[in-house]
N, C-alpha and C. Protein backbone atom coordinates (compact mmCIF):
# COMPACT_ATOMS: atom_id res chain seq x y z
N UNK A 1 -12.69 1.50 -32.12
CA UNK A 1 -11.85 2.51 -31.53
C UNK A 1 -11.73 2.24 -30.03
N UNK A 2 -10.49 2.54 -29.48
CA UNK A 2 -10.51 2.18 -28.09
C UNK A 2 -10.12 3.13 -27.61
N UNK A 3 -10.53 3.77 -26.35
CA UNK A 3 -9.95 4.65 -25.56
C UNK A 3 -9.95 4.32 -24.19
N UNK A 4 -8.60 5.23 -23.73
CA UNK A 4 -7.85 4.85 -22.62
C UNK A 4 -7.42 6.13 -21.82
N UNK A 5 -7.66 6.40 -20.53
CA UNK A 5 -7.86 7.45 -19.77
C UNK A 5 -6.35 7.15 -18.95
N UNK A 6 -5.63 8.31 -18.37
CA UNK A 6 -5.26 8.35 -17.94
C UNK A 6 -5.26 9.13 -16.24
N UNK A 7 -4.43 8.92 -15.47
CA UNK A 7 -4.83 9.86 -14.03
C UNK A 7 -3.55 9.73 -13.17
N UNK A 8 -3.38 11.15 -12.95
CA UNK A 8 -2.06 11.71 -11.94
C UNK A 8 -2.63 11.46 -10.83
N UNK A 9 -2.04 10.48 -9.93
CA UNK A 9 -1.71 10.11 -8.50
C UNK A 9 -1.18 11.18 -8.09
N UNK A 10 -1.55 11.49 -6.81
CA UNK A 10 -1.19 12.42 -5.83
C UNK A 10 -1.17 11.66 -4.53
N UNK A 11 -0.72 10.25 -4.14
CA UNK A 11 -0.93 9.86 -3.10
C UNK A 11 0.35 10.58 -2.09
N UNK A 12 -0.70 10.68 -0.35
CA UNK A 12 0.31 11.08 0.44
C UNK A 12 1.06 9.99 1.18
N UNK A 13 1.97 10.04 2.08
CA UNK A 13 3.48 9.72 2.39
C UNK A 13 3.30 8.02 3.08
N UNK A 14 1.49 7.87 3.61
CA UNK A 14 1.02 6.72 3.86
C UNK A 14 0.72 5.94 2.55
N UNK A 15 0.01 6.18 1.63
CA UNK A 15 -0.38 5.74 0.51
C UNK A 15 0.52 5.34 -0.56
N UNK A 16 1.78 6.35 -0.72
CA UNK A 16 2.52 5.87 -1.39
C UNK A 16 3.50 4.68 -0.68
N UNK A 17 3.80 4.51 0.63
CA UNK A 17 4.20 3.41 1.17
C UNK A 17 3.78 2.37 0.80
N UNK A 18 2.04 1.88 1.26
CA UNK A 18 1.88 0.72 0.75
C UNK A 18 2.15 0.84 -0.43
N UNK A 19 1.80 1.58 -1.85
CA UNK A 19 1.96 1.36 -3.16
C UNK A 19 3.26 0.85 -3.39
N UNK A 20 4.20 1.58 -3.00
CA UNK A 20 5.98 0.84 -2.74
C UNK A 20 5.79 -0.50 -2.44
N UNK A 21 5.26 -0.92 -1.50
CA UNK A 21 5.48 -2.32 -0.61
C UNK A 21 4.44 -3.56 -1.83
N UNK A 22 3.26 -2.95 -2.04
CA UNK A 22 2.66 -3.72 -3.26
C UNK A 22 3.39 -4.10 -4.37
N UNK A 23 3.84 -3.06 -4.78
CA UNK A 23 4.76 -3.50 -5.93
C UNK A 23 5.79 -4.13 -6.07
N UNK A 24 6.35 -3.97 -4.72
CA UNK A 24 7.47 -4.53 -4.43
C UNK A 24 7.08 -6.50 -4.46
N UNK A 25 5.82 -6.35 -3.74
CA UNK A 25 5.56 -8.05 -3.65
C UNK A 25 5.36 -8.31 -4.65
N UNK A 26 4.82 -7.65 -6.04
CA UNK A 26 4.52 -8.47 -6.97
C UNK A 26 5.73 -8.37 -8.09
N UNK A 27 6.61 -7.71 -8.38
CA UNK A 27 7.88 -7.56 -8.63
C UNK A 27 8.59 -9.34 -8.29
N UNK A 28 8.75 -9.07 -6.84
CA UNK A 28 9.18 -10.54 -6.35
C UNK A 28 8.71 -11.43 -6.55
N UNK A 29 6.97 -11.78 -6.75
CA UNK A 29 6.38 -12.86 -7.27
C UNK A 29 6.85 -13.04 -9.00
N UNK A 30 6.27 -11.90 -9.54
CA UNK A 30 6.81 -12.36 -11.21
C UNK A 30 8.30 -12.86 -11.57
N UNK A 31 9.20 -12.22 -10.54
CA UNK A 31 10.61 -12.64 -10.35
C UNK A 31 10.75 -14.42 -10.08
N UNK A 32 10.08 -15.03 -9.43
CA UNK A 32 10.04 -16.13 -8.79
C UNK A 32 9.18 -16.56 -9.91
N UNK A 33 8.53 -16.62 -10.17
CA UNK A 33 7.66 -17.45 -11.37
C UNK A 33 8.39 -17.39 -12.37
N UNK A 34 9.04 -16.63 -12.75
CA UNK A 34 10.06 -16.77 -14.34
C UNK A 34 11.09 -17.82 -13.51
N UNK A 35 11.69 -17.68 -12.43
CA UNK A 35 12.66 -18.46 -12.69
C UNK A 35 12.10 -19.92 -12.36
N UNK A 36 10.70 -20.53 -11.62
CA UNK A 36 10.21 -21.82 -11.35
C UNK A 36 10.32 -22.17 -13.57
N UNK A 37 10.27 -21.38 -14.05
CA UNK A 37 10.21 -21.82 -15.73
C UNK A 37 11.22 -22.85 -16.17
């Protein structure tokens, strides 16, 4: 049996920035690696 937790983020207006900007880089990396394929 496996279990898997979940959790509501409440980050504030700094925190969710970087989280934006993180994702954003790795978005662009996986983007760029599919197309080096």
């Amino acid at each position: 049996m496996r279990i898997s937790y979940q959790y509501r983020l409440k980050p504030n207006k700094e925190q969710q920035k970087n989280i934006d900007n993180t994702l954003e880089l790795l978005r662009y990396q996986y983007n760029y690696q599919l197309a080096q394929r």
